[in-house]
Protein backbone atom coordinates (compact mmCIF):
# COMPACT_ATOMS: atom_id res chain seq x y z
CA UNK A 1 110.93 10.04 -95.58
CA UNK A 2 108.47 11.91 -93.82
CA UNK A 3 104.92 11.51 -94.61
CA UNK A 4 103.31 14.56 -94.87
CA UNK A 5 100.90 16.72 -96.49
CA UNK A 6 103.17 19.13 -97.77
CA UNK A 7 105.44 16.59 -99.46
CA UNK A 8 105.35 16.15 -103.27
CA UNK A 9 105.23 12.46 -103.47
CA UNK A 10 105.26 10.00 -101.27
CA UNK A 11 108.26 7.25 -101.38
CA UNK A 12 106.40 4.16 -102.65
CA UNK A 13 108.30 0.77 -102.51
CA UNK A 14 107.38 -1.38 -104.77
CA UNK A 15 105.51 -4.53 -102.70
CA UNK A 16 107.51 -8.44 -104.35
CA UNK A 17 104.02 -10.09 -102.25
CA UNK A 18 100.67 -9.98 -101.44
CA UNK A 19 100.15 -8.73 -97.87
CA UNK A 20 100.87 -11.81 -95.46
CA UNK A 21 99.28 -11.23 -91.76
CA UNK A 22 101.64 -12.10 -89.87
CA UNK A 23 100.26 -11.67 -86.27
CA UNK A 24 96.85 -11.33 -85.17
CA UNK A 25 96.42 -7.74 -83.55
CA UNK A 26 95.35 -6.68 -80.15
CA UNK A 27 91.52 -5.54 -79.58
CA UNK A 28 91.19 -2.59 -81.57
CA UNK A 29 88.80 -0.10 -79.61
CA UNK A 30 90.15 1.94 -76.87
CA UNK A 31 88.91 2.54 -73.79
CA UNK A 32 85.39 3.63 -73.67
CA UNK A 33 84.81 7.51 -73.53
CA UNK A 34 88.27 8.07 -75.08
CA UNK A 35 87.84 10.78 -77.39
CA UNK A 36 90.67 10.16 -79.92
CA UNK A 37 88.99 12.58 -82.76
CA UNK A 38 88.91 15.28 -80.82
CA UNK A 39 90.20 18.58 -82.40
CA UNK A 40 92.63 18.81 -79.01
CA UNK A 41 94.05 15.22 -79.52
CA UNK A 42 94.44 14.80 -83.44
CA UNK A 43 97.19 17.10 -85.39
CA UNK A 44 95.79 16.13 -88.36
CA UNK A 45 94.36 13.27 -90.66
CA UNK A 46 96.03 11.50 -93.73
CA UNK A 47 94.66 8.63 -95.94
CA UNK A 48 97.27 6.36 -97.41
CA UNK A 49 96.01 4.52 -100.62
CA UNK A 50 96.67 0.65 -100.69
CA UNK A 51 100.14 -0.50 -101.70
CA UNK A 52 101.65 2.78 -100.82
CA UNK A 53 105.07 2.47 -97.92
CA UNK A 54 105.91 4.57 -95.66
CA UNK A 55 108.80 4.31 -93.04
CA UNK A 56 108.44 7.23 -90.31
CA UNK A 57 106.47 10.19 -89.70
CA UNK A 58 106.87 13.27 -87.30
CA UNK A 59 109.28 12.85 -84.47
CA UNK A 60 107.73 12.27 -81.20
CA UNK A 61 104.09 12.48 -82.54
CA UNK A 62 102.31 9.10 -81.67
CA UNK A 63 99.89 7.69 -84.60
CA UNK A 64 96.72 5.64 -84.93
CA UNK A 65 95.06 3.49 -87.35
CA UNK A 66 91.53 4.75 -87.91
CA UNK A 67 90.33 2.52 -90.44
CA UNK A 68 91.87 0.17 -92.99
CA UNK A 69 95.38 -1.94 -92.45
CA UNK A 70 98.88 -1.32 -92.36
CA UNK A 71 101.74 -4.37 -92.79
CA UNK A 72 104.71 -3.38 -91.28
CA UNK A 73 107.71 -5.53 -93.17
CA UNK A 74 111.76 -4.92 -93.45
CA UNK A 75 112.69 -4.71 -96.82
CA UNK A 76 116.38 -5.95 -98.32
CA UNK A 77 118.54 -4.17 -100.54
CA UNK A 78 118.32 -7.62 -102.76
CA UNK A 79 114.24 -6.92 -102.81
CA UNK A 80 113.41 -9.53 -99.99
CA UNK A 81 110.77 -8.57 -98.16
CA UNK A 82 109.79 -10.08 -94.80
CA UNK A 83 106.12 -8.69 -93.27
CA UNK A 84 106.07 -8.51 -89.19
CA UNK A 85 102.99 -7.31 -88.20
CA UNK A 86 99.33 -6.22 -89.17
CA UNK A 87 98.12 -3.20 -87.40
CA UNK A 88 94.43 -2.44 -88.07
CA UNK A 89 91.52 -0.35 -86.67
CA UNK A 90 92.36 1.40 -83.17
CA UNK A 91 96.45 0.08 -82.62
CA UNK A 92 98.98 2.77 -82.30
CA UNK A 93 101.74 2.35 -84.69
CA UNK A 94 105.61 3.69 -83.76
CA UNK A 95 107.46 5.37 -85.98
CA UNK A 96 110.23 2.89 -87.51
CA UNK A 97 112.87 5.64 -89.09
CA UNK A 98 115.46 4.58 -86.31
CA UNK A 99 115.27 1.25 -86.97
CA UNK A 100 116.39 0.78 -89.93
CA UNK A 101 120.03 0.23 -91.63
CA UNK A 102 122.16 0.40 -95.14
CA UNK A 103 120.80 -3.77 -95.47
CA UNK A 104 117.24 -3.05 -94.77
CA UNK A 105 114.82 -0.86 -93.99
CA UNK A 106 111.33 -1.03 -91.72
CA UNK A 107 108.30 0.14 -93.11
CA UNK A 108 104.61 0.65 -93.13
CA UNK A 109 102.46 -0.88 -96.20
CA UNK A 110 98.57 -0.08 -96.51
CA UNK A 111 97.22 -3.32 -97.11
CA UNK A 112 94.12 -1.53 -98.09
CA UNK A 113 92.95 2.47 -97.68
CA UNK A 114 93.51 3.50 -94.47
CA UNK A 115 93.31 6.18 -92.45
CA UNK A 116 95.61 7.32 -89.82
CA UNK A 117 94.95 9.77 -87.23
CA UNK A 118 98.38 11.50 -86.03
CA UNK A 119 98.17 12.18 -82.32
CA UNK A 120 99.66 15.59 -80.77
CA UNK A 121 102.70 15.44 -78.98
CA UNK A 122 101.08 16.43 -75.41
CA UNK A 123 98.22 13.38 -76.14
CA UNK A 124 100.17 10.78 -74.28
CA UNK A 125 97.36 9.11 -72.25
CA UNK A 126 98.64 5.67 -70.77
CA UNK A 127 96.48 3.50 -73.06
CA UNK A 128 98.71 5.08 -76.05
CA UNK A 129 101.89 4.79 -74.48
CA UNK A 130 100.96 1.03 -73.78
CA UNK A 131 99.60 -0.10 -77.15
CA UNK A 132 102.80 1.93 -78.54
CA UNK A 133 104.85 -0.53 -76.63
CA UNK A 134 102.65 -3.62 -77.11
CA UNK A 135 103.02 -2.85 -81.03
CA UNK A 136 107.22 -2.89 -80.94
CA UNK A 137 106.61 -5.57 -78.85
CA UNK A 138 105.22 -7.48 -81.41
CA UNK A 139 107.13 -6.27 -84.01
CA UNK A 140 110.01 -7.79 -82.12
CA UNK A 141 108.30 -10.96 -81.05
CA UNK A 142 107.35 -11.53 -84.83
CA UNK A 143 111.14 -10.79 -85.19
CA UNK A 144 112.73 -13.41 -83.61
CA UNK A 145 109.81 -15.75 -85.22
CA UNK A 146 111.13 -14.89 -88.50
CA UNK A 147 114.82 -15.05 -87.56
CA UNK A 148 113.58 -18.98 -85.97
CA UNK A 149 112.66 -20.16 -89.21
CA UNK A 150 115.97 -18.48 -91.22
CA UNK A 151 118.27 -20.01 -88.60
CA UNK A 152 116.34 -23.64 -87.60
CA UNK A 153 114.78 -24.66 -90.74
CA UNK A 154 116.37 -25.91 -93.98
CA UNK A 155 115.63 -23.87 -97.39
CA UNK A 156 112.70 -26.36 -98.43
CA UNK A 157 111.06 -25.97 -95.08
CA UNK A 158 110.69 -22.26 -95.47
CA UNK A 159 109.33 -22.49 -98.90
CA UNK A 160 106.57 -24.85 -96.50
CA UNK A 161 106.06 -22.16 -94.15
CA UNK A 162 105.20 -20.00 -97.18
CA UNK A 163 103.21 -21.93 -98.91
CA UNK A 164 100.87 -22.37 -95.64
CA UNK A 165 101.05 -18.40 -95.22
CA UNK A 166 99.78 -18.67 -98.50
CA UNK A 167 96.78 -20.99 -97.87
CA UNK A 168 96.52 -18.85 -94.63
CA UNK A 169 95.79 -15.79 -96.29
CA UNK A 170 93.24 -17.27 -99.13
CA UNK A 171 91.37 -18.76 -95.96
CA UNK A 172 90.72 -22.51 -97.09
CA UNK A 173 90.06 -21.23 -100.73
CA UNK A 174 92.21 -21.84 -103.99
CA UNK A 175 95.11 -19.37 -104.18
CA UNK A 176 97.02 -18.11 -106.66
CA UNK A 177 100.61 -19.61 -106.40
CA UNK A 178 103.37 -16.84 -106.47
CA UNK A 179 106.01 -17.33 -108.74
CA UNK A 180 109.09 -18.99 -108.04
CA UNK A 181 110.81 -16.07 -107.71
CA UNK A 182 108.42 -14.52 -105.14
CA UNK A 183 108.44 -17.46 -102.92
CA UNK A 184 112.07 -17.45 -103.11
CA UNK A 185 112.71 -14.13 -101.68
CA UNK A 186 110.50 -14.75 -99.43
CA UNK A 187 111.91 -17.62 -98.23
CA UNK A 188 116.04 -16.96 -98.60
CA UNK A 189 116.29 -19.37 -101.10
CA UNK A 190 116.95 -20.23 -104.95
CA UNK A 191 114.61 -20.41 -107.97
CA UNK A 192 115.48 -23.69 -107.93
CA UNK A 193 115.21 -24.66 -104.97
CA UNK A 194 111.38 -23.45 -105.15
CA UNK A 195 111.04 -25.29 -108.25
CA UNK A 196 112.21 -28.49 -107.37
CA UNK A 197 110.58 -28.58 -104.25
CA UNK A 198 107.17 -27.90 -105.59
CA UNK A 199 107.34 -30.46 -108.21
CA UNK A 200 108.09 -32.92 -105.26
CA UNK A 201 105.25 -31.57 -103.27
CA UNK A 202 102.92 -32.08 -106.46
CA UNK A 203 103.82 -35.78 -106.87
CA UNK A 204 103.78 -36.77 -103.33
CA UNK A 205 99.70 -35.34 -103.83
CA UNK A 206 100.24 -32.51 -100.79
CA UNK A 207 100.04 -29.90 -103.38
CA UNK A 208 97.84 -29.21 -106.20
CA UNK A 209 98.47 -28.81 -109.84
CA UNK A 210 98.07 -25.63 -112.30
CA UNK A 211 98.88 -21.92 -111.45
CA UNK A 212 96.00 -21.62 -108.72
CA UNK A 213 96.18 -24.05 -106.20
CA UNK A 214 95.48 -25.37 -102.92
CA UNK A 215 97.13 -27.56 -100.11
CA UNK A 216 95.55 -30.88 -99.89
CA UNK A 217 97.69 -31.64 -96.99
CA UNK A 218 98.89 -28.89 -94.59
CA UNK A 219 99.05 -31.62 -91.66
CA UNK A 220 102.10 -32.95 -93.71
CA UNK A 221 104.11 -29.45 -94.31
CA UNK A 222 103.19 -28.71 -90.36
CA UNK A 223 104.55 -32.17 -89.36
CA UNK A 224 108.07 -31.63 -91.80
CA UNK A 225 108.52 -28.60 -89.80
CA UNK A 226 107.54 -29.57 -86.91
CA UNK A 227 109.94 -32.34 -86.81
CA UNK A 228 112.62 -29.40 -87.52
CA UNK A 229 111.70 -27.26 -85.03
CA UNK A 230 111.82 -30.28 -82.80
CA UNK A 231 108.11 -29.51 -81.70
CA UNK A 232 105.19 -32.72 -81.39
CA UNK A 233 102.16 -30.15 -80.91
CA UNK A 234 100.80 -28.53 -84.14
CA UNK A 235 99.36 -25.64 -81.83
CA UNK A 236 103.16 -24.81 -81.03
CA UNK A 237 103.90 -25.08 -84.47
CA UNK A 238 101.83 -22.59 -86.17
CA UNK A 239 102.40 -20.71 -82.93
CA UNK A 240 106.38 -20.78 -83.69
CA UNK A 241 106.06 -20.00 -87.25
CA UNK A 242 103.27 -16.98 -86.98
CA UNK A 243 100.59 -18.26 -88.85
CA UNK A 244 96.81 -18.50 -87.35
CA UNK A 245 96.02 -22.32 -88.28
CA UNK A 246 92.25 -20.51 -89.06
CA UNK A 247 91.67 -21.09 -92.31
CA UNK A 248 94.62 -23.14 -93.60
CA UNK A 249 93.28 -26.65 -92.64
CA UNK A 250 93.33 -29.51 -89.80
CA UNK A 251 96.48 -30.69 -88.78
């Protein structure tokens, strides 16, 4: 669905998860003495409130993030949803309408309001063209990091991964742990699976107890997977699995 100012409503999907950063972004400011609000570069303006989706926009027209955050994640038919990349201040985001198929669809989240600036078709300077490719670049790269821990690690290993995305995200603080049915779409498994694996994780004293939580020992998730990944360093590890280690814990 187009987003555009004309339209009646815009198609909201309903988000199973809190935003999960996925990849860190790019420097955001573009080249100095770039004048990327000028009347002659920007077709027009539109402010996307947090937790609305969006999955293209105009064909051919190029778009920047102005201010705020968008998550771009593939949604499944089933409800799954599996976040790629964070784009924030100054990246230029493609449109993802071709991308997408019967099983799943690409899309844009605002993580919080944001702005986006939509670029004229003409306004093609090289520093857009090149952060247009660096950003399916990473949508890609964050791709086959995703499809590495559906193929190469076993169901309780991904609720791991999770769980540190988790701890990631609430940056050393106490989180709120999703429900069981949240983690397990997000991490292709069962209900049960989720349940029995965090009452193991709770008596072996890695996990805390009660409905907000913490991880008293993310060295000993990264180590499980890392032994599954067949990987010794823990850098390569939360390098493989797309999680910034900032925040989370030593390992």
């Amino acid at each position: 669905m187009a987003m555009n100012t004309q339209a009646a409503a815009r198609q909201q999907i309903e988000p199973i998860a809190e935003p999960w950063p996925v990849a860190e972004p790019w420097p955001a400011a573009p080249p100095e003495g770039t004048a990327i609000t000028s009347q002659a570069a920007v077709r027009r303006s539109s402010r996307v409130r947090a937790g609305d989706s969006f999955d293209c926009f105009d064909r051919g027209a190029a778009a920047m993030v102005e201010s705020g955050a968008l998550i771009a994640e593939l949604t499944m038919t089933n409800g799954a949803t599996l976040p790629l990349v964070r784009f924030s201040a100054g990246d230029v985001v493609p449109a993802l309408d071709t991308l997408s198929a019967p099983a799943f669809s690409l899309s844009y989240r605002a993580e919080q309001p944001t702005q986006i600036a939509w670029l004229d078709d003409d306004h093609r300077a090289g520093w857009v063209r090149e952060r247009a490719t660096r950003a399916r670049e990473a949508m890609l790269f964050s791709s086959m990091r995703q499809l590495t821990c559906l193929a190469c690690l076993p169901a309780t290993y991904r609720v791991y991964v999770e769980l540190l995305r988790a701890a990631r995200l609430a940056r050393g603080r106490a989180f709120a742990l999703p429900t069981h049915g949240e983690l397990a779409a997000r991490a292709s498994t069962t209900r049960e699976t989720v349940s029995r694996e965090l009452s193991a994780l709770r008596q072996d004293g890695v996990l805390s107890k009660g409905k907000v939580v913490t991880i008293v020992a993310p060295d000993a998730l990264l180590r499980r997977i890392g032994r599954a990944l067949n990987l010794e360093d823990a850098g390569d590890v939360w390098e493989s699995i797309g999680i910034a280690r900032t925040g989370v814990g030593s390992a």
